[in-house]
N, C-alpha and C. Protein backbone atom coordinates (compact mmCIF):
# COMPACT_ATOMS: atom_id res chain seq x y z
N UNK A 1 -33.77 22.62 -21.18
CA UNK A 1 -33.50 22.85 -19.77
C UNK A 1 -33.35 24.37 -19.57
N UNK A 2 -33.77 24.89 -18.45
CA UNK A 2 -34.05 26.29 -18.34
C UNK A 2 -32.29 26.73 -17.58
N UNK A 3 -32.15 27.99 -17.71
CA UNK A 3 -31.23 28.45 -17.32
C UNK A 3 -30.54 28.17 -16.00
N UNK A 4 -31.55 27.99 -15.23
CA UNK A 4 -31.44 28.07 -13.78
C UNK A 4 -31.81 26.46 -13.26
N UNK A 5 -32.06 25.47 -14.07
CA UNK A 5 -31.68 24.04 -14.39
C UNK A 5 -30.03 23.92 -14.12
N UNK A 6 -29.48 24.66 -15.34
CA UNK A 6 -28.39 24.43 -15.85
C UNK A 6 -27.53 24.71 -14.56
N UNK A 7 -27.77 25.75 -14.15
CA UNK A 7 -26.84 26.36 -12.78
C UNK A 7 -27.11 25.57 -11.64
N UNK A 8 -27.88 24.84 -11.44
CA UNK A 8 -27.98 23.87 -10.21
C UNK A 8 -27.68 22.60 -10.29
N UNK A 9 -28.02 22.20 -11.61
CA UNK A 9 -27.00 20.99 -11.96
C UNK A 9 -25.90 21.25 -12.25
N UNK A 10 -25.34 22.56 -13.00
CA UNK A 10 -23.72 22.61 -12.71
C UNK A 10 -22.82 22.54 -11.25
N UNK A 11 -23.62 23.42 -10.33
CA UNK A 11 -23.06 23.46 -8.90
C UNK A 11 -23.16 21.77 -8.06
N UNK A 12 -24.28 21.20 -8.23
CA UNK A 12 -23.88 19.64 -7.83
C UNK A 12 -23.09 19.20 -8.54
N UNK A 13 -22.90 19.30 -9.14
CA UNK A 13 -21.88 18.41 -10.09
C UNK A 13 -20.50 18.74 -10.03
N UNK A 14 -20.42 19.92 -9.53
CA UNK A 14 -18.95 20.74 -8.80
C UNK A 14 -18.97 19.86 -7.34
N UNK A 15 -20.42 20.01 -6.15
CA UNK A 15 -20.33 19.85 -5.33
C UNK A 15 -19.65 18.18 -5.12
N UNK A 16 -20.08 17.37 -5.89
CA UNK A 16 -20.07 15.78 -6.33
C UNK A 16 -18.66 15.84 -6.41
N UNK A 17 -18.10 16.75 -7.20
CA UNK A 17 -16.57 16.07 -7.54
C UNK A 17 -15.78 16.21 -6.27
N UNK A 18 -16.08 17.40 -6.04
CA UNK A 18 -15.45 17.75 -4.41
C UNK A 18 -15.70 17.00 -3.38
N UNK A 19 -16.59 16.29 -3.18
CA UNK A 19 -17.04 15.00 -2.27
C UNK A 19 -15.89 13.70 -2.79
N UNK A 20 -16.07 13.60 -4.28
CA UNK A 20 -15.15 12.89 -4.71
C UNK A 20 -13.80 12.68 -4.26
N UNK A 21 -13.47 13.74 -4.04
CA UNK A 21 -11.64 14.41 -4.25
C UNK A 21 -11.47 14.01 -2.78
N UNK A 22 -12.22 15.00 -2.08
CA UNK A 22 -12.12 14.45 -0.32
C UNK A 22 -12.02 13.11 0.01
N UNK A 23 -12.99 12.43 -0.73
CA UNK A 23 -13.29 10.48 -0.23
C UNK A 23 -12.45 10.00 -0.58
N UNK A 24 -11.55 10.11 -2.16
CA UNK A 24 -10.19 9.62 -2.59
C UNK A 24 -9.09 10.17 -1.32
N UNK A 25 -8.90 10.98 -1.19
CA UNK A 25 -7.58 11.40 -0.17
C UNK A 25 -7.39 11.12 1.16
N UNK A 26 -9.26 10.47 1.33
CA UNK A 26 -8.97 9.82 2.80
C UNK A 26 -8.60 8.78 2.68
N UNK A 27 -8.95 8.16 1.71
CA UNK A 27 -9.15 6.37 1.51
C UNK A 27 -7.46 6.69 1.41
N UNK A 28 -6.83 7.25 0.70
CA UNK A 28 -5.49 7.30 0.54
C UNK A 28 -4.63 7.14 1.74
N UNK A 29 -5.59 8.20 2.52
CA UNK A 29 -4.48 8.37 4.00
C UNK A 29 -4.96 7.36 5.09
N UNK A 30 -5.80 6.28 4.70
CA UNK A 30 -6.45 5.36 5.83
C UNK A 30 -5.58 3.74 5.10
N UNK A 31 -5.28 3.85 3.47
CA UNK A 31 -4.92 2.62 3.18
C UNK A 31 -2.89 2.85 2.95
N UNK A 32 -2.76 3.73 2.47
CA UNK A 32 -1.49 3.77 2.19
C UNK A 32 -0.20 3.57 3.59
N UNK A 33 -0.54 4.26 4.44
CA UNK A 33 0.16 3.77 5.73
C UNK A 33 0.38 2.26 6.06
N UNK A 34 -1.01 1.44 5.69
CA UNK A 34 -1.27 0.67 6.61
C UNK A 34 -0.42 -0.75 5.59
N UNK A 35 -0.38 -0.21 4.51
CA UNK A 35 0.46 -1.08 3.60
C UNK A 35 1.90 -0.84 3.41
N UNK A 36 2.49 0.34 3.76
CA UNK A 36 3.63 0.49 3.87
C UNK A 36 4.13 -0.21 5.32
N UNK A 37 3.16 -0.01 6.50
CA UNK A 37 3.18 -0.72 7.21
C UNK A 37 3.96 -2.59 7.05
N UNK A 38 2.78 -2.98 6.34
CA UNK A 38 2.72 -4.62 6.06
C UNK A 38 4.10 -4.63 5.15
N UNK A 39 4.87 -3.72 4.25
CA UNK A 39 6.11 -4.12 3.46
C UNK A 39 6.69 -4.37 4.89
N UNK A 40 6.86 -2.92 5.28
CA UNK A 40 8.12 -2.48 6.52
C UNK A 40 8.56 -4.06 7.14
N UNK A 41 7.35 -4.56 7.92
CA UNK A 41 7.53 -5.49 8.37
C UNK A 41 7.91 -6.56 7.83
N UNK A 42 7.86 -6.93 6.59
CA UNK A 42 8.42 -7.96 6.31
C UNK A 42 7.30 -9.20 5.69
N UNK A 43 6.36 -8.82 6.08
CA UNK A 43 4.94 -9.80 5.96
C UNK A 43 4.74 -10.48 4.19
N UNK A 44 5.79 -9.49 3.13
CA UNK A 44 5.42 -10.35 2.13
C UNK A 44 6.55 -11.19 1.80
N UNK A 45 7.50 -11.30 2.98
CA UNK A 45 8.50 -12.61 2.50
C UNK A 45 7.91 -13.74 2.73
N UNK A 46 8.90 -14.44 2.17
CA UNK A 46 7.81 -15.93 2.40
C UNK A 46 8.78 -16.34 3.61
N UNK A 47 8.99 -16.83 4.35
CA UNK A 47 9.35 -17.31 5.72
C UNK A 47 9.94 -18.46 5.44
N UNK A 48 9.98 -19.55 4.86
CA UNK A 48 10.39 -21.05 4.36
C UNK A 48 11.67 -20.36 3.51
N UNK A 49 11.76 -19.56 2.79
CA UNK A 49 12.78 -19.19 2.01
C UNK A 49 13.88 -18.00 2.75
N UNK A 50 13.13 -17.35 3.91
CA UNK A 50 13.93 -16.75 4.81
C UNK A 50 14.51 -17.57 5.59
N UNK A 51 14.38 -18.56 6.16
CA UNK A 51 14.72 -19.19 6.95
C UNK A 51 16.04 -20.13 6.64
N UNK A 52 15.72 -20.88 5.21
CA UNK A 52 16.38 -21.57 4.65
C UNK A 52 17.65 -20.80 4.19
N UNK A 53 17.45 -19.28 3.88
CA UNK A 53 19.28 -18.70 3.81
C UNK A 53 19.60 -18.08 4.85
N UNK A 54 18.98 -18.28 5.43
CA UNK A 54 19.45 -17.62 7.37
C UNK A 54 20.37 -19.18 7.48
N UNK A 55 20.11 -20.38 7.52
CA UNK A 55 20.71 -21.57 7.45
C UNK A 55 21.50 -21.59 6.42
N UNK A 56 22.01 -21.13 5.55
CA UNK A 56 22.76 -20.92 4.32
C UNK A 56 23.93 -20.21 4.63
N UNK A 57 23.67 -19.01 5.77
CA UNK A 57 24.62 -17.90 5.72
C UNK A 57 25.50 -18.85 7.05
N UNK A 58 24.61 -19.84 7.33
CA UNK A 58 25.99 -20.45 8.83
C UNK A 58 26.43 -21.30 8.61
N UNK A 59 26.72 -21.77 7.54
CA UNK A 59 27.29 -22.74 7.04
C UNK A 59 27.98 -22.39 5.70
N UNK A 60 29.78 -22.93 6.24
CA UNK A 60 30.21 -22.53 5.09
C UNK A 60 30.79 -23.70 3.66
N UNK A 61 31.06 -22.78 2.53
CA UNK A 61 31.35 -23.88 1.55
C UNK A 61 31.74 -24.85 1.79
N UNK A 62 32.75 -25.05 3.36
CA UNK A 62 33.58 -26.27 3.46
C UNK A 62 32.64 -27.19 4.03
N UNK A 63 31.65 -27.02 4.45
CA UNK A 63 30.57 -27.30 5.72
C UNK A 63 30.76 -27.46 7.15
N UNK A 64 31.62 -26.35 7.67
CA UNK A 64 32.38 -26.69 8.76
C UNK A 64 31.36 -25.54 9.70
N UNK A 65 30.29 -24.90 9.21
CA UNK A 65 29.74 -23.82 9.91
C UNK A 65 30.11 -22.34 10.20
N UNK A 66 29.53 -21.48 9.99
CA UNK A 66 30.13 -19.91 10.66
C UNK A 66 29.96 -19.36 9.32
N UNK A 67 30.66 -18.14 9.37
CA UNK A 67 30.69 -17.38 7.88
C UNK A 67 31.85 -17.84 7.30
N UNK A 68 31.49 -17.67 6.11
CA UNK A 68 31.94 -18.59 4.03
C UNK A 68 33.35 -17.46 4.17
């Protein structure tokens, strides 16, 4: 490969990673919000098991209702 091969496939190959680096940091800033999002809210409790100690906390040991 001639000299001036070498220097134009080195510079794409700079240019490539830098395309790289950019496409990772968007994908970062387009997915990471949107999943901190979905914790915040609550979306990976399970709802049947929230519900059931929401009914847990109003009823007390004696079973007379209210807080234990």
């Amino acid at each position: 490969m001639t000299e001036a091969a070498k220097q134009v496939a080195q510079q794409t190959e700079e240019r490539l990673d830098g395309i790289v680096e950019v496409l990772r940091e968007r994908f970062d800033e387009l997915t990471r919000p949107r999943f901190t999002e979905v914790v915040m809210e609550g979306r990976f409790a399970d709802r049947a098991d929230h519900g059931i100690d929401q009914g847990r906390a109003e009823v007390r040991p004696d079973g007379r209702g209210g807080p234990g």
